[in-house]
C-alpha atoms as a PDB file:
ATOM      1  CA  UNK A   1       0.000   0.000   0.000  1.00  0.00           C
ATOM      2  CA  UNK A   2       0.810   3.290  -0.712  1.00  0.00           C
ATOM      3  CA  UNK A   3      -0.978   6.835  -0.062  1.00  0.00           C
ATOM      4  CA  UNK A   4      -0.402  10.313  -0.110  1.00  0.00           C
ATOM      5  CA  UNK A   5      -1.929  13.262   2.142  1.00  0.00           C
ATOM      6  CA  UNK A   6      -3.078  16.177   0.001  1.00  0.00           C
ATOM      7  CA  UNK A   7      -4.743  18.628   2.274  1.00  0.00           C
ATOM      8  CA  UNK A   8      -7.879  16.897   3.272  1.00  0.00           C
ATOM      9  CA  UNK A   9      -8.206  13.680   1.173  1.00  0.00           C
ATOM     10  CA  UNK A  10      -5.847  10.808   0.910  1.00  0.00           C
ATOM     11  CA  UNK A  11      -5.317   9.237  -2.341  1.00  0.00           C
ATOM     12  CA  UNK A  12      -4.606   5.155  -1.773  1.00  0.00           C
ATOM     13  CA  UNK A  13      -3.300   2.430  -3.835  1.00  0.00           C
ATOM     14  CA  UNK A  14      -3.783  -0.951  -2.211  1.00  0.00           C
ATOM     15  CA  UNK A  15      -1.636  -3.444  -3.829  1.00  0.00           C
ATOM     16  CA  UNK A  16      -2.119  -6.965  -5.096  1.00  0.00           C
ATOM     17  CA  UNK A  17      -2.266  -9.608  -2.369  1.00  0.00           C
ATOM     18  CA  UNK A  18      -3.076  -7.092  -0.085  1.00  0.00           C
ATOM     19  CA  UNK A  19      -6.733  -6.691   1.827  1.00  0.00           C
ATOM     20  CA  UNK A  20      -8.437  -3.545   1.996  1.00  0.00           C
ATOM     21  CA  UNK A  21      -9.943  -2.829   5.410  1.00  0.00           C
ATOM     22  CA  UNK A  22      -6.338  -3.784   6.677  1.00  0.00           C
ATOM     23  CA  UNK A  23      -5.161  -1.442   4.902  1.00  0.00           C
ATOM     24  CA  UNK A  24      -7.125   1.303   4.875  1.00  0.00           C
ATOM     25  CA  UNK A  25      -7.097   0.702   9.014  1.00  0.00           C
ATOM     26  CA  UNK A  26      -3.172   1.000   9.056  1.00  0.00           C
ATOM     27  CA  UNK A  27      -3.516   4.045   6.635  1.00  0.00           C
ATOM     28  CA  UNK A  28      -6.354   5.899   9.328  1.00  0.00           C
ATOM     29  CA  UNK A  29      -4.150   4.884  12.395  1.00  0.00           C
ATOM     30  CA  UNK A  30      -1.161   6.604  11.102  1.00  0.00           C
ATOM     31  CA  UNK A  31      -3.009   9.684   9.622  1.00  0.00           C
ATOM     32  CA  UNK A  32      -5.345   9.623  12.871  1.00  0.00           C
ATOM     33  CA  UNK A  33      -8.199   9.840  10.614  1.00  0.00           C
ATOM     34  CA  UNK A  34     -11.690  10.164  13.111  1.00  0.00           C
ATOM     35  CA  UNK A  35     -14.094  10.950  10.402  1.00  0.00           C
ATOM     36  CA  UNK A  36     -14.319  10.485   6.829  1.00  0.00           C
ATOM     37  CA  UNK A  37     -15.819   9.274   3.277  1.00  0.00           C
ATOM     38  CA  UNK A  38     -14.282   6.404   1.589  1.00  0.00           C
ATOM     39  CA  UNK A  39     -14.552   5.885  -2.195  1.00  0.00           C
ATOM     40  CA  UNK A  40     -12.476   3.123  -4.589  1.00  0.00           C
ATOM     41  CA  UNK A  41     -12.484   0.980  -7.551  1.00  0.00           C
ATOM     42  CA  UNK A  42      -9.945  -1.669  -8.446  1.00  0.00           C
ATOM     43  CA  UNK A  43      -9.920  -5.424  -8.848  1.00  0.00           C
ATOM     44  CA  UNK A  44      -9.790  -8.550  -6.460  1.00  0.00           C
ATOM     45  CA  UNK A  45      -9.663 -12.294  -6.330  1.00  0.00           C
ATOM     46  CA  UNK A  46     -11.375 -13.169  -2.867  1.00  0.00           C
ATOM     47  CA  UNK A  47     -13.942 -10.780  -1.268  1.00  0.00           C
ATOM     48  CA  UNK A  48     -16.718 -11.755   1.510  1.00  0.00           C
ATOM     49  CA  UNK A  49     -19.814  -9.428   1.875  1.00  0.00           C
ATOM     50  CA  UNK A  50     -22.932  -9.880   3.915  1.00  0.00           C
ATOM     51  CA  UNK A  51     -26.339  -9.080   4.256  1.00  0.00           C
ATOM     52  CA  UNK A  52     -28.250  -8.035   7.435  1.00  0.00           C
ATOM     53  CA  UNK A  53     -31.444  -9.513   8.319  1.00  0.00           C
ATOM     54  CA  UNK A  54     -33.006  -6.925  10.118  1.00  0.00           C
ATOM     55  CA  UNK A  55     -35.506  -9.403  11.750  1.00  0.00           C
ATOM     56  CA  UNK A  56     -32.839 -11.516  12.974  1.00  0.00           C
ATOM     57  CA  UNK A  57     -30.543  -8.753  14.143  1.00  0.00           C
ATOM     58  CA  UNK A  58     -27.870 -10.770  11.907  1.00  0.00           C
ATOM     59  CA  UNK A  59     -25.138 -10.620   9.011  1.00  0.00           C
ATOM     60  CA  UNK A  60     -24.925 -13.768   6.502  1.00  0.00           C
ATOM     61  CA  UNK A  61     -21.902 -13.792   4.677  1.00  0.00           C
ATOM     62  CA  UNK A  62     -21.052 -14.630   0.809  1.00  0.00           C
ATOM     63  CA  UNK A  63     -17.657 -15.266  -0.360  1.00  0.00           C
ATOM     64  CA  UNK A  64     -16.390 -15.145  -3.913  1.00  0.00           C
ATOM     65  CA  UNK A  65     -13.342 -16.375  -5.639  1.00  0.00           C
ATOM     66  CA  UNK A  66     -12.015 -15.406  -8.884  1.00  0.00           C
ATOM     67  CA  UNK A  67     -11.298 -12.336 -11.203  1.00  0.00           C
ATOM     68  CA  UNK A  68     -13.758  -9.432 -10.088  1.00  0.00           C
ATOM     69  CA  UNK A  69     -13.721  -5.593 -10.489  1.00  0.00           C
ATOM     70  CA  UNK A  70     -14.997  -4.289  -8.203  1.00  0.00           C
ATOM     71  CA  UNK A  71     -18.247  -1.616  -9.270  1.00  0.00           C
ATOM     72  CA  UNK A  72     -18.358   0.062  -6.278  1.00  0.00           C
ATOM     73  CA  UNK A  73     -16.959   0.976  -2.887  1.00  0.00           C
ATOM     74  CA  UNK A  74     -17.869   3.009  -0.356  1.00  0.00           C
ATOM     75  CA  UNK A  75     -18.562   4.063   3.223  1.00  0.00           C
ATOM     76  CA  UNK A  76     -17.308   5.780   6.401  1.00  0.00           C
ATOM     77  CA  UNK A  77     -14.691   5.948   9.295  1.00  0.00           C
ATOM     78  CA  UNK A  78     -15.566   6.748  12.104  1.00  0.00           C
ATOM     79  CA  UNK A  79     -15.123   5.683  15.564  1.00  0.00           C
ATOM     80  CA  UNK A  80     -16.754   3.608  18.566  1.00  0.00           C
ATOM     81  CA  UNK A  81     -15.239   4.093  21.823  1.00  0.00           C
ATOM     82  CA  UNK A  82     -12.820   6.506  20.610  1.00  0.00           C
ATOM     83  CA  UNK A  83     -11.539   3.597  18.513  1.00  0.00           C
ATOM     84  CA  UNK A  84     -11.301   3.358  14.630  1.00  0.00           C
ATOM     85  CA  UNK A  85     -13.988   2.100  12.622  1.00  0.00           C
ATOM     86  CA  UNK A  86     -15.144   1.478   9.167  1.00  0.00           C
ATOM     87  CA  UNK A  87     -18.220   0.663   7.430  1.00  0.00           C
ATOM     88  CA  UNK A  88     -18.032  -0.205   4.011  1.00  0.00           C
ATOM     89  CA  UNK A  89     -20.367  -1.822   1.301  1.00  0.00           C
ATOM     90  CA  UNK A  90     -18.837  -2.934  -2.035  1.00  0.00           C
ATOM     91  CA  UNK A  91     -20.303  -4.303  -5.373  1.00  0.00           C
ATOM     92  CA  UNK A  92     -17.678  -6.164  -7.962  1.00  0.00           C
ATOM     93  CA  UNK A  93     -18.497  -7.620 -10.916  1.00  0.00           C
ATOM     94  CA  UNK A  94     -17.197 -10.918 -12.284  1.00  0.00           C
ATOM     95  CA  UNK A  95     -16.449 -11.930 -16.079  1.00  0.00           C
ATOM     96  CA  UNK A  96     -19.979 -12.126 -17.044  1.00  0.00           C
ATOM     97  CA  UNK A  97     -20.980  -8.835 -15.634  1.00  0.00           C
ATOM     98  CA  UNK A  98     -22.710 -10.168 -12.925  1.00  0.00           C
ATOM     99  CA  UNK A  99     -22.503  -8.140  -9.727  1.00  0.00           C
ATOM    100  CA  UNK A 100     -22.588  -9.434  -6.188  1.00  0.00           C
ATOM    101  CA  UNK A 101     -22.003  -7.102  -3.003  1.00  0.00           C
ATOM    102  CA  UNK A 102     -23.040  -6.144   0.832  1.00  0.00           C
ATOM    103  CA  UNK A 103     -21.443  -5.387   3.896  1.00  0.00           C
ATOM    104  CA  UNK A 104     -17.673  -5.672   3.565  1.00  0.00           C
ATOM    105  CA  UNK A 105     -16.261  -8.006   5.273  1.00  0.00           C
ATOM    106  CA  UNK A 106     -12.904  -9.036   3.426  1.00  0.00           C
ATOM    107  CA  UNK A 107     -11.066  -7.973   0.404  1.00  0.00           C
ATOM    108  CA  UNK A 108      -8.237  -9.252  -1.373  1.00  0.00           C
ATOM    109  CA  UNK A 109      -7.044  -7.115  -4.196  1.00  0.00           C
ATOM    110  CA  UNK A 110      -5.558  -8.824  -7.272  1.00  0.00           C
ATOM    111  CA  UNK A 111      -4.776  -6.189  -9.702  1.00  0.00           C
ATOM    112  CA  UNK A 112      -4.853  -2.849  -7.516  1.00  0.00           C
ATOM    113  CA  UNK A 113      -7.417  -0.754  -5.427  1.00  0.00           C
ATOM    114  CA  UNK A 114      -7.387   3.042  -6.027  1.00  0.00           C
ATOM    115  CA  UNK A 115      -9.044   4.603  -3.031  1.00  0.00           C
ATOM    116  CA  UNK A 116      -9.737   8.101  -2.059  1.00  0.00           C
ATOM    117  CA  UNK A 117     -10.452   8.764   1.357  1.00  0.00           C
ATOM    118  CA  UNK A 118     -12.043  12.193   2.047  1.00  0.00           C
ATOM    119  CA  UNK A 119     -11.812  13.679   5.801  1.00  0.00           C
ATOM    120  CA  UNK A 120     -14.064  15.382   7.552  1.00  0.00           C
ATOM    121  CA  UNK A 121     -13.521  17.789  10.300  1.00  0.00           C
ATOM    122  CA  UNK A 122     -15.131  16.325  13.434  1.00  0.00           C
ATOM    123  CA  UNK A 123     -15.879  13.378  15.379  1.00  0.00           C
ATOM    124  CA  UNK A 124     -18.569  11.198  15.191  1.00  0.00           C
ATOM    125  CA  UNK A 125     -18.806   7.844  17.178  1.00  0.00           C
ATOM    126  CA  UNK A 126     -21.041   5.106  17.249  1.00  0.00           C
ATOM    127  CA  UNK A 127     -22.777   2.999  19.950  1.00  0.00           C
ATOM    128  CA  UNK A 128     -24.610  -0.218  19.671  1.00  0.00           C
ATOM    129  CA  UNK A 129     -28.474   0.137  19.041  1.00  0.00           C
ATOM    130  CA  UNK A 130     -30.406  -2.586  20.988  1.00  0.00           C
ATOM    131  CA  UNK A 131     -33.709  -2.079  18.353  1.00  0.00           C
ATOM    132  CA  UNK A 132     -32.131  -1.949  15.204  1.00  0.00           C
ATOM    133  CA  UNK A 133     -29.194  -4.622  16.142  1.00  0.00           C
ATOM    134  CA  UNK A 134     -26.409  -2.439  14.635  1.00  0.00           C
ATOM    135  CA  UNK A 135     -23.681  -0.053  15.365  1.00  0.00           C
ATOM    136  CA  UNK A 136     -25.426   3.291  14.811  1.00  0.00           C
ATOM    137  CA  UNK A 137     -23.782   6.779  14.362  1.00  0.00           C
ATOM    138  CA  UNK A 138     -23.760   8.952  17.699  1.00  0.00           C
ATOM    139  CA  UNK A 139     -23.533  12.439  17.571  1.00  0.00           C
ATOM    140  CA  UNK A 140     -21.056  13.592  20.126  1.00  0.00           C
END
């Protein structure tokens, strides 16, 4: 991985064999990123998404294998309990143009992953919702 600092927003290039939320994690620790946008596109070989079942209060997973490019990603870090944390959805299509996402759980980039992470100014944290069964923004 690799990233530069231009003012606000960080352009990222996550290299092959390399997962995403690691690395966008070690890139937010070291720029002690609190609050931002996250936006990329890019390829991988081995990505797990969910889906939330709001009556059960609970993620499934899917995992795919193979050459996929990936449509869309994006979400937000933030924190909960001071700490870092991400939430990110992504979509990537395979060879036939059919597109599978969710909840990102693990990606494993085969090609690259250009990312561009915008900051915010402020803090926003999160705290676990009892009714909904997630970890909802909190104002502070």
């Amino acid at each position: 991985m690799e990233y530069r600092r231009f003012g606000n927003t960080v352009l990222m290039r996550v290299d092959r064999g390399e997962e995403v939320l690691a690395q966008l994690k070690a890139m937010a620790i070291q720029e002690n990123v609190r609050l931002a946008s996250v936006r990329a596109l890019g390829a991988v070989n081995d990505f797990t998404v969910g889906v939330f079942k709001t009556r059960e209060k609970k993620y499934y997973a899917n995992r795919f294998t193979g050459d996929h490019e990936i449509v869309s990603l994006t979400g937000t870090i933030s924190t909960m309990s001071g700490e870092y944390y991400a939430h990110l959805h992504m979509s990537a299509g395979d060879e036939q143009g059919r597109v599978f996402g969710g909840h990102l759980n693990e990606a494993v980039v085969s090609a690259t992953c250009e990312m561009v992470v915008q900051i915010i100014d402020g803090e926003v944290d999160r705290a676990f919702d009892e009714d909904v069964g997630l970890n909802l923004f909190r104002f502070i």
